[in-house]
N, C-alpha and C. Protein backbone atom coordinates (compact mmCIF):
# COMPACT_ATOMS: atom_id res chain seq x y z
N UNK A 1 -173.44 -113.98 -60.42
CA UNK A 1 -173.05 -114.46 -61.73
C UNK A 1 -174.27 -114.92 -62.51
N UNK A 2 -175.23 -115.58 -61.81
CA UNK A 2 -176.69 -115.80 -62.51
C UNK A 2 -177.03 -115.19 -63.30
N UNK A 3 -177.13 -113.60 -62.54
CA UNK A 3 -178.26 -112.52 -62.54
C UNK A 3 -177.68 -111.94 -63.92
N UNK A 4 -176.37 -112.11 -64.39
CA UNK A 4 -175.30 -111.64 -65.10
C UNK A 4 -175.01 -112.49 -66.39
N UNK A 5 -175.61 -113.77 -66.50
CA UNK A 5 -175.00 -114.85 -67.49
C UNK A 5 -176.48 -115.67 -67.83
N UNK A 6 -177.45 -115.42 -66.96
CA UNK A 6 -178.66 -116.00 -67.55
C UNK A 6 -179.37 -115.58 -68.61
N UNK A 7 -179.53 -114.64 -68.67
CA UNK A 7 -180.02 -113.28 -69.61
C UNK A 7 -179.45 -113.81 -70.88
N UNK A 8 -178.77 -114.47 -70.87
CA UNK A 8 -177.62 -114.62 -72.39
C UNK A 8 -177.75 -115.75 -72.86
N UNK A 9 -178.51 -116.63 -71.70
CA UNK A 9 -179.06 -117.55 -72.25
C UNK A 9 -178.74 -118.96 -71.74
N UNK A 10 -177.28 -118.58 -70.69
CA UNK A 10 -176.65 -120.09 -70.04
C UNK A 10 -177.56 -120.34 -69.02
N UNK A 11 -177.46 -121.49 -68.67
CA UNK A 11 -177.65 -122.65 -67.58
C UNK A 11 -176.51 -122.11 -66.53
N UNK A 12 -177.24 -121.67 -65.31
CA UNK A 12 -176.43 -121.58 -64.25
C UNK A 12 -176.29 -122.14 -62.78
N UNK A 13 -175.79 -122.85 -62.22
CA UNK A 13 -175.55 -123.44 -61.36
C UNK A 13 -174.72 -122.58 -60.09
N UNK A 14 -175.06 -122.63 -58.82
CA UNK A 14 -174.52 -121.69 -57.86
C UNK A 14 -174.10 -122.68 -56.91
N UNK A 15 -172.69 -122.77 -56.23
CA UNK A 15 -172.87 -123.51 -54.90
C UNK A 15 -172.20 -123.02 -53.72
N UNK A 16 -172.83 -123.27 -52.48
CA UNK A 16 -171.91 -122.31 -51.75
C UNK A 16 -170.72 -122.65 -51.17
N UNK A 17 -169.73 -123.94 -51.95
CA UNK A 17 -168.66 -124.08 -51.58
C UNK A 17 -168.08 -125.10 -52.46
N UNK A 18 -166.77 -125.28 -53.26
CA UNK A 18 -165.82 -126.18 -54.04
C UNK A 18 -166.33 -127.65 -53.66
N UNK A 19 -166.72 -127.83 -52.22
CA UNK A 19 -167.20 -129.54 -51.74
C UNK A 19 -168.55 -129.54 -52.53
N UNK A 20 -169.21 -128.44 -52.31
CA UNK A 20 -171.19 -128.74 -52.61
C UNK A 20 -170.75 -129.26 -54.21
N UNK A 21 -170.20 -128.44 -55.15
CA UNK A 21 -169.73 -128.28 -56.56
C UNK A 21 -169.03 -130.12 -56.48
N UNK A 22 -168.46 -130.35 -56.05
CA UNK A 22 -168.26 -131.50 -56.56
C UNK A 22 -168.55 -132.91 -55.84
N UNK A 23 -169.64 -132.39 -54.87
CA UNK A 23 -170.35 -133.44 -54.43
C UNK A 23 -171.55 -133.60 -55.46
N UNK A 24 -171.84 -132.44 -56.23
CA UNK A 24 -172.75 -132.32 -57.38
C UNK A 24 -173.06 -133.13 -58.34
N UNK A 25 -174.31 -133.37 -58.80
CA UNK A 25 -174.29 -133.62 -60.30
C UNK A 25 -173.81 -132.56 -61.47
N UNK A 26 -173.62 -131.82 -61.30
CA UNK A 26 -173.20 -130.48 -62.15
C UNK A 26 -171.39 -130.78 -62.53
N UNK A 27 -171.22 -131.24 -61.54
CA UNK A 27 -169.81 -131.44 -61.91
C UNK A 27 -169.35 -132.09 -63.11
N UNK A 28 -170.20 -132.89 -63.63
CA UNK A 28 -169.97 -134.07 -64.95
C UNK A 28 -170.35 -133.11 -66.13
N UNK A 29 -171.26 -132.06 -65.81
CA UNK A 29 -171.83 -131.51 -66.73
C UNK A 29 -171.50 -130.20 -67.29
N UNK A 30 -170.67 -129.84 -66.58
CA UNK A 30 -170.19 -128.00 -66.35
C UNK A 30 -169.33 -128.32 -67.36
N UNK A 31 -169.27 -126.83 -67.87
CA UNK A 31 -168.23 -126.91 -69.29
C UNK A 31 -167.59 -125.32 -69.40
N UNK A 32 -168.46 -124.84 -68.11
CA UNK A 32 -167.25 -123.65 -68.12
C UNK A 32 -167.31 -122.92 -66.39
N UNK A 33 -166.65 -122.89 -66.03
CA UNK A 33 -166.84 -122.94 -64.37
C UNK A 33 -166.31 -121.67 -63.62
N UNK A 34 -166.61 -120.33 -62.95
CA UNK A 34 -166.08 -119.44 -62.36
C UNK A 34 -166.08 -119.61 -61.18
N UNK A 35 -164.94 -119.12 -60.98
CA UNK A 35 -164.92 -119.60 -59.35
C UNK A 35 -163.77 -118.54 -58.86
N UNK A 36 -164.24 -118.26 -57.27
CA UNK A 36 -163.55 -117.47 -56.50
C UNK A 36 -161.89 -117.84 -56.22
N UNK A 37 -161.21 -117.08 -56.13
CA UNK A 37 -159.45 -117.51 -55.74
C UNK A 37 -160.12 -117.91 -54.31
N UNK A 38 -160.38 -117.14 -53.15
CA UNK A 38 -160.64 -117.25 -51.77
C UNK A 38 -161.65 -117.68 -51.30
N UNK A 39 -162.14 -118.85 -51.26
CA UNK A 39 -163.34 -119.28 -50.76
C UNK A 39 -163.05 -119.87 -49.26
N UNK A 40 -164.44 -120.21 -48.32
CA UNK A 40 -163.94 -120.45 -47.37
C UNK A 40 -163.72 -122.39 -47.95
N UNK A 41 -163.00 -122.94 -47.06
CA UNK A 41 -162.73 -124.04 -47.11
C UNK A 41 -161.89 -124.44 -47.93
N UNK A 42 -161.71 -125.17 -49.08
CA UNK A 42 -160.69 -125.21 -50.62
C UNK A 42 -161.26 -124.07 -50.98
N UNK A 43 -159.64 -123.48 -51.66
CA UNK A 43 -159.39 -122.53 -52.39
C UNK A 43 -160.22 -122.76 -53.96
N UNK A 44 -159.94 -121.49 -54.97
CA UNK A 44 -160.59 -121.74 -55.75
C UNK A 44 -159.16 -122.73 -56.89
N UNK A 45 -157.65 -122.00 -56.40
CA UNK A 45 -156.74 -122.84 -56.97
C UNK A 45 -156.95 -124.74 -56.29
N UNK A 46 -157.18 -124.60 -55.41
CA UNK A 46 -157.13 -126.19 -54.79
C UNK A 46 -158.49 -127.17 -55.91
N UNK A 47 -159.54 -126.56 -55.87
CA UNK A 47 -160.52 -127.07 -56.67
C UNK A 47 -160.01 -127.52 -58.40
N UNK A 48 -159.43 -126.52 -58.50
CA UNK A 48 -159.15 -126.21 -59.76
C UNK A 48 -158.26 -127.80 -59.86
N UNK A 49 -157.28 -127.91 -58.64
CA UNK A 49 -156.16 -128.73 -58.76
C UNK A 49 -156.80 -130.52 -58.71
N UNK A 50 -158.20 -130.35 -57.95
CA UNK A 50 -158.91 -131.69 -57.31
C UNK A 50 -159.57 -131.93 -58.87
N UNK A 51 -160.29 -130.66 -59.81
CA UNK A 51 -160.55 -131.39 -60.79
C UNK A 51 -159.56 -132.09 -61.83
N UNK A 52 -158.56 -131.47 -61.72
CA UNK A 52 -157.53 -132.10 -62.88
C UNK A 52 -157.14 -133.20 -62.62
N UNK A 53 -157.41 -133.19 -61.00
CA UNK A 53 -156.45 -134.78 -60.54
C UNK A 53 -157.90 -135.81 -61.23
N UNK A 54 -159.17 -135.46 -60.84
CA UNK A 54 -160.25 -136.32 -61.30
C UNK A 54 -160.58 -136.04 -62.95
N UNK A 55 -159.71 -135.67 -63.55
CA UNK A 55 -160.16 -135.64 -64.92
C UNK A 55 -161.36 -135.27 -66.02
N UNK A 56 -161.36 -134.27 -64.44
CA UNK A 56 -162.69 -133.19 -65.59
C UNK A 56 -161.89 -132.07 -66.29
N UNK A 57 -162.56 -132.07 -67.50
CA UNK A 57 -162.23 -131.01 -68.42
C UNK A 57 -163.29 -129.70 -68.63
N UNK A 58 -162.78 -128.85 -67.67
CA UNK A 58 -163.63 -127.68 -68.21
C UNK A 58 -163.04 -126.18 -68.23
N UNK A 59 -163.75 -125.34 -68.71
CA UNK A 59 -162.70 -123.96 -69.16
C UNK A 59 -163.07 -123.56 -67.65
N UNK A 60 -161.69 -122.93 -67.10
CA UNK A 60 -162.19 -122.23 -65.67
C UNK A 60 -161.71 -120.84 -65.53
N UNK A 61 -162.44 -119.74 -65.07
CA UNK A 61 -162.26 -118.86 -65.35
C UNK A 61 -162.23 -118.08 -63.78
N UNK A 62 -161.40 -117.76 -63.04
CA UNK A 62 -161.01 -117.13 -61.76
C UNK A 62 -161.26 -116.39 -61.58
N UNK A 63 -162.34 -115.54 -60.50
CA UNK A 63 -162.47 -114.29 -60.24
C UNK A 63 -161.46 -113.55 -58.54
N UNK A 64 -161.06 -112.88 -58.34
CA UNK A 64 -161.07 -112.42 -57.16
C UNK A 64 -161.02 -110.79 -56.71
N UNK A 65 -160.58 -110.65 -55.54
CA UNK A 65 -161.04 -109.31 -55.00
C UNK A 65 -159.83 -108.98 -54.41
N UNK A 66 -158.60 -110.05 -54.82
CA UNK A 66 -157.05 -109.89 -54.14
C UNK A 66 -156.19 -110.69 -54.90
N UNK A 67 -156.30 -109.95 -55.86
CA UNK A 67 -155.54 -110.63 -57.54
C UNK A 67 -154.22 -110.27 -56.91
N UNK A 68 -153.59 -111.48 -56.78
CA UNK A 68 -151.44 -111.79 -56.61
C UNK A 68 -151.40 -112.38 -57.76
N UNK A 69 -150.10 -111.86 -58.07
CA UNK A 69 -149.25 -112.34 -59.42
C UNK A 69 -149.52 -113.90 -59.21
N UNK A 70 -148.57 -114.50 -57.86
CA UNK A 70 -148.60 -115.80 -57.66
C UNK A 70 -149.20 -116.84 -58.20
N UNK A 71 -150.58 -115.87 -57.39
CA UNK A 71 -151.51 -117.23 -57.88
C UNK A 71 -152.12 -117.13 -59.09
N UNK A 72 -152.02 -116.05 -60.01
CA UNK A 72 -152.85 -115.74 -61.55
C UNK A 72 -151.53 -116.40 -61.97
N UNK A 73 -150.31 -116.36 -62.09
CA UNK A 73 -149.14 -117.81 -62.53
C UNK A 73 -149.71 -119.17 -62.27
N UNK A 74 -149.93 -119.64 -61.28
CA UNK A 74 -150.10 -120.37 -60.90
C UNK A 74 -151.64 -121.39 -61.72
N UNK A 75 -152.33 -120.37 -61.04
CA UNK A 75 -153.84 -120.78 -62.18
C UNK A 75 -154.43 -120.68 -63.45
N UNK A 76 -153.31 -119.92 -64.35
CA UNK A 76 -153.06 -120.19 -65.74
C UNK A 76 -152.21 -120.73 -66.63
N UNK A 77 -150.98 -121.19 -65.39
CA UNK A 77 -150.53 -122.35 -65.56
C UNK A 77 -150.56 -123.62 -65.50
N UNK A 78 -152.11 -123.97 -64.65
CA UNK A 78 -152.66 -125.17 -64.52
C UNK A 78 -153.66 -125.28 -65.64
N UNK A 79 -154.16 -124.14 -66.69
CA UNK A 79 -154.69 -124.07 -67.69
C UNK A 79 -156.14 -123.47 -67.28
N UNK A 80 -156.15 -122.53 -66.61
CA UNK A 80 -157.17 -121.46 -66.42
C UNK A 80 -157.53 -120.76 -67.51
N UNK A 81 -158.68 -120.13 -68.29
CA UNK A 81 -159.22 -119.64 -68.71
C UNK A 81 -158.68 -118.28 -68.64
N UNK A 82 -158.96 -117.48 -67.66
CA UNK A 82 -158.79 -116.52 -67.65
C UNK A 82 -158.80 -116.05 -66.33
N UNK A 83 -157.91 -114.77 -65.44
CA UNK A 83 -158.24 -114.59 -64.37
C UNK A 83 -158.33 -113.36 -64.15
N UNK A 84 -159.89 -113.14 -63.62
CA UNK A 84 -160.09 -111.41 -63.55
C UNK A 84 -160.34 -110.95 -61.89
N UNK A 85 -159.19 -109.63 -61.85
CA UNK A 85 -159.91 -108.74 -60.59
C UNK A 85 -161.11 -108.40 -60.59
N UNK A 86 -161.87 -108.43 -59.47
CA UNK A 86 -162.71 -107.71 -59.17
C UNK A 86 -162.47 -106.28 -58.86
N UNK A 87 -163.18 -104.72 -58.66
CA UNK A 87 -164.36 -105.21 -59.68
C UNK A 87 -164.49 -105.39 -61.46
N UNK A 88 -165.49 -106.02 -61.95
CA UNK A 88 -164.90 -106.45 -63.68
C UNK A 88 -166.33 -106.06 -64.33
N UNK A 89 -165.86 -105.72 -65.26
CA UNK A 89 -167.45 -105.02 -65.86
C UNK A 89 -167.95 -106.82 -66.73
N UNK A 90 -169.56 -106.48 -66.32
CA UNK A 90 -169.67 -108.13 -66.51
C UNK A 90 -170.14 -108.29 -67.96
N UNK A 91 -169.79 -107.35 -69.28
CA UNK A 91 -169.75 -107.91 -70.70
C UNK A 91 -168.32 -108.22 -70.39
N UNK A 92 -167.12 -108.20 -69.99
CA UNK A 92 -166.25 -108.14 -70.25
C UNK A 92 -166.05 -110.39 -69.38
N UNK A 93 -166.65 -110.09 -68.26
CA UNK A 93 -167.04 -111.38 -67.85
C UNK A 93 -167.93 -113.08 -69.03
N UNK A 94 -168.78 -112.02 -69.58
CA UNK A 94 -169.90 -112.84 -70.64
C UNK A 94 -168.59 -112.88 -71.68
N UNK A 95 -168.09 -112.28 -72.41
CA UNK A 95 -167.46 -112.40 -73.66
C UNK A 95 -166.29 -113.52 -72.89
N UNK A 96 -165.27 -113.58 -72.04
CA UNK A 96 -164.57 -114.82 -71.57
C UNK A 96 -165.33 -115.48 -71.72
N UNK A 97 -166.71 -115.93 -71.24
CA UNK A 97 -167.79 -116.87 -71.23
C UNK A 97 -167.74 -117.80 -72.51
N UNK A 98 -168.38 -116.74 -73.02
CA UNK A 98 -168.50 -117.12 -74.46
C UNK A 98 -167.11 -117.86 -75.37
N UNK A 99 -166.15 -116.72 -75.12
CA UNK A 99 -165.12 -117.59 -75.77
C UNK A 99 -164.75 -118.77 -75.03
N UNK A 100 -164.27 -119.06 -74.06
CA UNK A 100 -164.01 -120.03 -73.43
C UNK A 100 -164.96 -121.11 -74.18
N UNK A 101 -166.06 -121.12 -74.11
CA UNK A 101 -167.20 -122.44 -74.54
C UNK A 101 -166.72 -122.77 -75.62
N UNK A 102 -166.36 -121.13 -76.97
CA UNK A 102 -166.67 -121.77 -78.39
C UNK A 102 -165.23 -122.23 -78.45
N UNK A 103 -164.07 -122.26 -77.57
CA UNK A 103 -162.69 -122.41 -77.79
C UNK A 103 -163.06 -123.85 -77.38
N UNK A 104 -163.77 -124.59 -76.38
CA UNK A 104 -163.79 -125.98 -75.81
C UNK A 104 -164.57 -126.94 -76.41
N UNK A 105 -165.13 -126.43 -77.22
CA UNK A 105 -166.47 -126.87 -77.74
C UNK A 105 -165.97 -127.87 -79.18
């Protein structure tokens, strides 16, 4: 996602798991957040659910590689951004980006 969203000019932050991310300082600061449905440990819906309970506000935008109805209900009903299968052509990734920010902003 770096290699894909830096170029454009964002600030990118990588972690290798929902705990590292919100054991973070990034967490206070993130304002638009992608994240995997299947990660190991918390899910990317469970994270999604730990920030709302802690009252961060940020646009979140779901990627996965085993898109279920279920859970794309589920995680744009908790107020997800947007949720894309993999694989996703990544202007199509940057433009959610983008809107998401200028919609939160």
């Amino acid at each position: 996602m770096g290699k894909l969203l830096r170029p454009h000019g964002y600030l990118v932050h990588s972690f290798a798991s929902a705990d590292e991310f919100l054991r973070s300082l990034a967490v206070d600061e993130t304002q638009c957040l992608i994240s995997d449905i299947r990660m190991p440990g918390m899910t990317g819906l469970e994270l999604q659910a730990r920030l709302i309970a802690l009252g961060r506000k940020m646009a979140v935008i779901f990627v996965t590689a085993f898109p279920e109805d279920k859970a794309r209900q589920q995680a744009l009903a908790a107020g997800a951004y947007c949720y894309l299968g993999k694989p996703f052509d990544g202007a199509v990734l940057t433009r959610f980006v983008e809107l998401a920010l200028s919609e939160s902003g």
